[in-house]
N, C-alpha and C. Protein backbone atom coordinates (compact mmCIF):
# COMPACT_ATOMS: atom_id res chain seq x y z
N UNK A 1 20.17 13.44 40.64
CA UNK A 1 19.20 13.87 39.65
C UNK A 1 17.82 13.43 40.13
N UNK A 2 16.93 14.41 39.92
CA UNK A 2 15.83 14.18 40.77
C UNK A 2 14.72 13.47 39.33
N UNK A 3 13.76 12.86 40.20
CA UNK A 3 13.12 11.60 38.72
C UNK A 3 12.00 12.50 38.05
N UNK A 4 12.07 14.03 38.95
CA UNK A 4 11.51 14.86 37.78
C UNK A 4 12.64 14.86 36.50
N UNK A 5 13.46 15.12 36.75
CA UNK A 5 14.36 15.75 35.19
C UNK A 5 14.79 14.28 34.62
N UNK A 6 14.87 13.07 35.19
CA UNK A 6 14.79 11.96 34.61
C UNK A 6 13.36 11.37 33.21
N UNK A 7 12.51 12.24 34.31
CA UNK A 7 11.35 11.80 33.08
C UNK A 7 10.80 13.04 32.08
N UNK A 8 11.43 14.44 32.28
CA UNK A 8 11.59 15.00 31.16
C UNK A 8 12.45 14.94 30.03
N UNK A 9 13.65 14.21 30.63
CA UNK A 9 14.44 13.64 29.88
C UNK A 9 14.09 12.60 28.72
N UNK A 10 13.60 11.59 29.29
CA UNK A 10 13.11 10.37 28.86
C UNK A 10 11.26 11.10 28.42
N UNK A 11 11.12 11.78 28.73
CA UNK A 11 9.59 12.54 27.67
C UNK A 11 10.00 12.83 26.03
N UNK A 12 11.17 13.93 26.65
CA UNK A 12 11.97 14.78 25.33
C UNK A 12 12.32 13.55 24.33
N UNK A 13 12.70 13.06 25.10
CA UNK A 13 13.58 11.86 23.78
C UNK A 13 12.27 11.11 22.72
N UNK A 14 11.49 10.61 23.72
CA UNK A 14 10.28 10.15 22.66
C UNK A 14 9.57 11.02 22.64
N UNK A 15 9.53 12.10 22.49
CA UNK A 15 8.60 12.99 21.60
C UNK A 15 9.30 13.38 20.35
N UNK A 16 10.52 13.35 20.29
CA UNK A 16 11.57 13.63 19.47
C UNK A 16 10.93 11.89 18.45
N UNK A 17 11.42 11.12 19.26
CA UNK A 17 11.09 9.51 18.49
C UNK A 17 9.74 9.74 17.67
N UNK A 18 8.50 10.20 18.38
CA UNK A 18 7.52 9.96 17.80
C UNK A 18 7.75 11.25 16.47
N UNK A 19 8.39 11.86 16.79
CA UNK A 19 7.48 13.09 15.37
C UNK A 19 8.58 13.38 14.33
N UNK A 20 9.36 12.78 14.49
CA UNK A 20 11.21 13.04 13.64
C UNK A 20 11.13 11.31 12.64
N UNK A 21 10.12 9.86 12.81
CA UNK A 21 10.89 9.30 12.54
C UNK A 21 9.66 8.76 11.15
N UNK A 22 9.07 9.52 11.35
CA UNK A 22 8.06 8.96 9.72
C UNK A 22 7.99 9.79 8.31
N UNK A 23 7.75 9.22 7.37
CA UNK A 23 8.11 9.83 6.41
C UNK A 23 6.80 9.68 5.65
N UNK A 24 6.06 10.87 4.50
CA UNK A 24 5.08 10.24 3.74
C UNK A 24 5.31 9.86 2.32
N UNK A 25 4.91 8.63 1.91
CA UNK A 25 5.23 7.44 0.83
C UNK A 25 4.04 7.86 -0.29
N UNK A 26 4.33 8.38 -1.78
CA UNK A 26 3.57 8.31 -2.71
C UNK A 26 3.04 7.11 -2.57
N UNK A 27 1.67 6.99 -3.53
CA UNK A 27 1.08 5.79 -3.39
C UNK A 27 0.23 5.62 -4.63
N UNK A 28 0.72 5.05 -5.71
CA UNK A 28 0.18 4.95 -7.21
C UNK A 28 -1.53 4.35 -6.86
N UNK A 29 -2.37 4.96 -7.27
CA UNK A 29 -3.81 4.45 -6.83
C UNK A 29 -3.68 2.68 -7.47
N UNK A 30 -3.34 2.11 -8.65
CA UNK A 30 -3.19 0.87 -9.52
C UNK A 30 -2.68 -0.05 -7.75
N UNK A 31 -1.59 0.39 -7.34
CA UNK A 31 -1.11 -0.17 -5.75
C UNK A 31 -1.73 0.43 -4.52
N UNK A 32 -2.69 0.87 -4.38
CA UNK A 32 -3.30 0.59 -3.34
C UNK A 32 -4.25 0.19 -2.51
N UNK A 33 -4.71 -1.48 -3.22
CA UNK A 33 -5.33 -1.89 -1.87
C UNK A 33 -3.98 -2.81 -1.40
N UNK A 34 -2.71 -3.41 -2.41
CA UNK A 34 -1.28 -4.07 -1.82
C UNK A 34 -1.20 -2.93 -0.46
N UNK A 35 -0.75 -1.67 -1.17
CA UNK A 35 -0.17 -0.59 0.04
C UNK A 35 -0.91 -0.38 1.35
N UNK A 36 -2.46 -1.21 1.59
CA UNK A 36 -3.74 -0.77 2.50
C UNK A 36 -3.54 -1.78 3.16
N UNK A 37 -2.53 -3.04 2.53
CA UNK A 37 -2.64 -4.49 3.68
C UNK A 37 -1.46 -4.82 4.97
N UNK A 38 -1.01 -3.28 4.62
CA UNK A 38 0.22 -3.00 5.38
C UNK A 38 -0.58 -2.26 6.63
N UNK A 39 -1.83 -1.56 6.85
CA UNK A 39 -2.59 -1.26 7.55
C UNK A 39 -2.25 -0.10 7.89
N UNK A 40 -2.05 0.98 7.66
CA UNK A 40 -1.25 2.66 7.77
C UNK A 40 -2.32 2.92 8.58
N UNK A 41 -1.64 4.53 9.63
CA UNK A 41 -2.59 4.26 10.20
C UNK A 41 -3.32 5.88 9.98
N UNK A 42 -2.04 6.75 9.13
CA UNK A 42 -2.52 7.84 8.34
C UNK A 42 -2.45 7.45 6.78
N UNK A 43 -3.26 8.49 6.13
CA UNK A 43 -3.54 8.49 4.57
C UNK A 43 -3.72 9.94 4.21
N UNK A 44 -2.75 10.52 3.44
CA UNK A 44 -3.30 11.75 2.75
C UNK A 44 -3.53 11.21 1.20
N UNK A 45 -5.07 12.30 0.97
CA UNK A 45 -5.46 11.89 0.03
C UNK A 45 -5.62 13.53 -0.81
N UNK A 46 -5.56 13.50 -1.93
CA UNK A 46 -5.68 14.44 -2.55
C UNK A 46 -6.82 14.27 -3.65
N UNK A 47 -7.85 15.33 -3.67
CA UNK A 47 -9.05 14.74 -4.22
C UNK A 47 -9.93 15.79 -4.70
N UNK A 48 -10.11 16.36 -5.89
CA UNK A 48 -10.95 17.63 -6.55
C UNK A 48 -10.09 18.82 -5.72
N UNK A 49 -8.42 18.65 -5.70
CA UNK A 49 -8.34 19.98 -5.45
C UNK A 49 -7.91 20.51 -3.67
N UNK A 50 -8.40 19.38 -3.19
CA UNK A 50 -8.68 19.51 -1.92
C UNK A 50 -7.55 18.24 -1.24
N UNK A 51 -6.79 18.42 0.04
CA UNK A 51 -6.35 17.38 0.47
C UNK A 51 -6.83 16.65 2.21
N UNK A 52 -6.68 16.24 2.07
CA UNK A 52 -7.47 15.42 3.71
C UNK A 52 -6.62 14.32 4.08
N UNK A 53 -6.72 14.08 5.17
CA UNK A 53 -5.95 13.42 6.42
C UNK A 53 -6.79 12.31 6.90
N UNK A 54 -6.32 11.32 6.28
CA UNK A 54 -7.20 10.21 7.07
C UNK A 54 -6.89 9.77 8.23
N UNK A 55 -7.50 9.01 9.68
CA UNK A 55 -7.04 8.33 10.35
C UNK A 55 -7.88 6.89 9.93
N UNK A 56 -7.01 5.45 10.58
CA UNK A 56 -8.07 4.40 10.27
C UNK A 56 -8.04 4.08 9.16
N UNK A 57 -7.64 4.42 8.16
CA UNK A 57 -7.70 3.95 6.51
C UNK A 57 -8.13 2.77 6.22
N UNK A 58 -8.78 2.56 5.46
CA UNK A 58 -9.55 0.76 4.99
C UNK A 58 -9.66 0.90 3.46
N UNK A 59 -10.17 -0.01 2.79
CA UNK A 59 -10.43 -0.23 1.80
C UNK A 59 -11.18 -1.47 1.70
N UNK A 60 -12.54 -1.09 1.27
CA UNK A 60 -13.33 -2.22 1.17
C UNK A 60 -13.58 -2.40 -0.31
N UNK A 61 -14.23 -2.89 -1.10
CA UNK A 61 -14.67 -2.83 -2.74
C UNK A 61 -14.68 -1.92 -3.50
N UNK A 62 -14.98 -0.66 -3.10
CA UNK A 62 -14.17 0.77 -3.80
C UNK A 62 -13.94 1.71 -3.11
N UNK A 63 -14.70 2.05 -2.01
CA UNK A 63 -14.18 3.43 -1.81
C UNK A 63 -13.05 3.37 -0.52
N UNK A 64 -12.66 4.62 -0.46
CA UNK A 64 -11.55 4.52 0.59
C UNK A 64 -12.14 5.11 1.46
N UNK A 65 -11.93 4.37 2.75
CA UNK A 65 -12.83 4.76 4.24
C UNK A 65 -11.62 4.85 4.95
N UNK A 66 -12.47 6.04 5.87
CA UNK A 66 -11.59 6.45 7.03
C UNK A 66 -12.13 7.53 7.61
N UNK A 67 -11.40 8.35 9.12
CA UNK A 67 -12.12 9.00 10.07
C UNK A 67 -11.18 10.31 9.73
N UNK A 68 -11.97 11.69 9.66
CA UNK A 68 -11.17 12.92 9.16
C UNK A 68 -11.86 13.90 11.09
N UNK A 69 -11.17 13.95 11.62
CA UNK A 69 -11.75 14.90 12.55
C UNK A 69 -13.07 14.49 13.15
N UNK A 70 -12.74 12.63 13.83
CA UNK A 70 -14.34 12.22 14.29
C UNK A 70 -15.03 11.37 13.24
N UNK A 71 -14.97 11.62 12.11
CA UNK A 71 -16.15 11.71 11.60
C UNK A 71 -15.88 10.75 10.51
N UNK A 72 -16.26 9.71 10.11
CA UNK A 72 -16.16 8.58 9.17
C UNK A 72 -16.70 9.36 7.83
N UNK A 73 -15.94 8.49 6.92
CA UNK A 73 -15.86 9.57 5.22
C UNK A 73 -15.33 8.49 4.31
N UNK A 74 -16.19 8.36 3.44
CA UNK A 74 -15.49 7.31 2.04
C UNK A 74 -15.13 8.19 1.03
N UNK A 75 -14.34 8.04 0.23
CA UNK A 75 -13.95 8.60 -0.86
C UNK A 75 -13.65 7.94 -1.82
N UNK A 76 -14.91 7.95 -2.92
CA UNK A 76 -14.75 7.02 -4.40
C UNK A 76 -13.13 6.90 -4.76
N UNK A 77 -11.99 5.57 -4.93
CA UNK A 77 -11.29 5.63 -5.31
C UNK A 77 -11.15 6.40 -6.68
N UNK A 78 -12.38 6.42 -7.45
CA UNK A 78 -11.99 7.18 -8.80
C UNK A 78 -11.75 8.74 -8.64
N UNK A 79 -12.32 8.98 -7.46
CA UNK A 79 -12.00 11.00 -7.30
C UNK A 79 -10.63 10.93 -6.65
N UNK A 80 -10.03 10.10 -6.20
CA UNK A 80 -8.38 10.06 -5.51
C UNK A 80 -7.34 10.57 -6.55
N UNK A 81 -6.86 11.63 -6.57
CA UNK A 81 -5.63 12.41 -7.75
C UNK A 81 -4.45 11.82 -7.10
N UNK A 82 -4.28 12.06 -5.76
CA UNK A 82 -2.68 11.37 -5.25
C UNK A 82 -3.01 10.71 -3.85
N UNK A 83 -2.24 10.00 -3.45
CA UNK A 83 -2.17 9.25 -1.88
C UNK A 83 -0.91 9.04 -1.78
N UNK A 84 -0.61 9.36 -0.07
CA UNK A 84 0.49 9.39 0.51
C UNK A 84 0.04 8.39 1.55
N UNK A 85 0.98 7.47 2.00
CA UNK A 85 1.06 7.22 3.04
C UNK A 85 1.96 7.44 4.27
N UNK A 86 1.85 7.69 5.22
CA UNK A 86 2.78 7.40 6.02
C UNK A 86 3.56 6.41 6.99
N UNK A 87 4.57 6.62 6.80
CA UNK A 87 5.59 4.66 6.99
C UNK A 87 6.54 5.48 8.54
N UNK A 88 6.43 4.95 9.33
CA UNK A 88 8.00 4.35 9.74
C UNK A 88 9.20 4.47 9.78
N UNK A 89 10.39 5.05 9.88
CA UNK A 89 11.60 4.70 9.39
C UNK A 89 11.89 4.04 10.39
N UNK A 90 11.96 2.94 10.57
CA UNK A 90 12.75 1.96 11.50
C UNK A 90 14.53 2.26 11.94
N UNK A 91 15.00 2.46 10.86
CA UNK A 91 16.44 2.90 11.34
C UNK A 91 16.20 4.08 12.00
N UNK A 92 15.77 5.55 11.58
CA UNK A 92 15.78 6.49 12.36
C UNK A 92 15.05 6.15 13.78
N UNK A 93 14.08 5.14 14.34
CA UNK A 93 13.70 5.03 15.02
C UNK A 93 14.60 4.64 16.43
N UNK A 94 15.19 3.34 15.58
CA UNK A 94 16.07 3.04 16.62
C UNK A 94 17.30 3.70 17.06
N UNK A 95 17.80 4.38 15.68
CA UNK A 95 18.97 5.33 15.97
C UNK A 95 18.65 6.58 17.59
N UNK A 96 16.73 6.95 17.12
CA UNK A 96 16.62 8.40 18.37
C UNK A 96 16.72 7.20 19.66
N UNK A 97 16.06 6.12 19.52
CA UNK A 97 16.14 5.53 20.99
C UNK A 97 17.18 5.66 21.41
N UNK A 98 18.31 4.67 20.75
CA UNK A 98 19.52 4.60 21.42
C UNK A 98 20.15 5.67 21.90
N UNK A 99 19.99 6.77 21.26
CA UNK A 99 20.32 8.00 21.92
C UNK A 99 19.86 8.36 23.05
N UNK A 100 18.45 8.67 23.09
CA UNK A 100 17.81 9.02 24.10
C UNK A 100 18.22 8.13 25.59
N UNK A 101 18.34 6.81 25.10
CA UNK A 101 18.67 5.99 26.26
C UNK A 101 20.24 6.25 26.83
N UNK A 102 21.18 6.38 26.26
CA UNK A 102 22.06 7.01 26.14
C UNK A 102 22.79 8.11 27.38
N UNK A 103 21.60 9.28 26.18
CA UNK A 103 21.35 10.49 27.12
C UNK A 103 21.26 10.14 28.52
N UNK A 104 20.06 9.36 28.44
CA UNK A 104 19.56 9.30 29.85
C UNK A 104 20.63 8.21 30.93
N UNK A 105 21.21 7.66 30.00
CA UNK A 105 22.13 6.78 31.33
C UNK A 105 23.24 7.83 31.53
N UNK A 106 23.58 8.46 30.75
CA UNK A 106 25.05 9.68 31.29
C UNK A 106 24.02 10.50 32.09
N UNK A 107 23.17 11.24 32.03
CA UNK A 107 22.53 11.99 33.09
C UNK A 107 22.33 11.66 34.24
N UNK A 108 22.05 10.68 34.30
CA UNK A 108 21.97 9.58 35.80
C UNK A 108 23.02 9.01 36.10
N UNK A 109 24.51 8.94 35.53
CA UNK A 109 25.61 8.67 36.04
C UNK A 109 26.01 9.91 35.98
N UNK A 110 26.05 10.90 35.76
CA UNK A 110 26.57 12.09 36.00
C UNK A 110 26.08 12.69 37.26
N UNK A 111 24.78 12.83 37.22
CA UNK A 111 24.15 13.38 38.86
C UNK A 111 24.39 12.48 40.01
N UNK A 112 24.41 10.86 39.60
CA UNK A 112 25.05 10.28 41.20
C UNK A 112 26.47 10.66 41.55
N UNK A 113 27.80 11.24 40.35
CA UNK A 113 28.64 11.33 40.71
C UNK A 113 28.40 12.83 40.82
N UNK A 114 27.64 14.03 40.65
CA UNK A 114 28.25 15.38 41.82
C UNK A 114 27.49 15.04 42.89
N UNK A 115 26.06 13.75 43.07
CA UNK A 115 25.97 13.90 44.45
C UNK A 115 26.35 13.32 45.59
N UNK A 116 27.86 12.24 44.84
CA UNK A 116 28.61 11.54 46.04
C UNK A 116 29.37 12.96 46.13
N UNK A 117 30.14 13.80 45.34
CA UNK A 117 31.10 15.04 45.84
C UNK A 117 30.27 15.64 46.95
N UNK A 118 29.00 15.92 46.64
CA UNK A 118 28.65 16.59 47.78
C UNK A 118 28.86 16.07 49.26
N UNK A 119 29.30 17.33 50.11
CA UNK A 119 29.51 16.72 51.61
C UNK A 119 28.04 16.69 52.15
């Protein structure tokens, strides 16, 4: 097996890891500067109607700060209708690794054994 298809292998698997293993978490406004000390590193916020994507999320004395496309943006906690965060699943996380690693050790014991058959 050549260490091209080794590292598409091992690409596939964590790209699978990164985008299969988070989930987004309601977030009662009363709980969230508790939910902000966990440090997320997205925030959807829902606000007059409109929803937005934070990166960076903070919370300083009221408003909720963060970067939408570049560009730094507070938003009065009192205009916030809903917040999501997004978490983690740690079990699904480790469950895709182990797989992926898995995968990848039968692929690489499989290709050294057809390329001892070969004459």
């Amino acid at each position: 097996m050549g260490r091209r298809r080794v590292a598409l292998t091992v690409g596939l698997a964590l790209a699978l890891n990164v985008t299969g293993c988070a989930t987004w978490r309601p977030v009662e406004k009363e709980r969230l500067a508790s939910a902000m000390e966990r440090r997320p590193n997205h925030v959807r916020v829902a606000s007059q109607g409109a929803t937005y994507e934070l990166t960076k999320p903070g919370i300083g004395s009221d408003p909720l700060r963060g970067r939408i496309d570049g560009r730094d943006v507070a938003i009065p906690i009192s205009a916030v209708d809903s917040l999501w965060i997004r978490q983690n699943n740690r079990k699904t996380t480790r469950l895709v690794a182990i797989i992926a690693v898995a995968m990848t050790a039968a692929f690489v014991v499989g290709a050294q054994s057809v390329n001892r058959d070969i004459p």
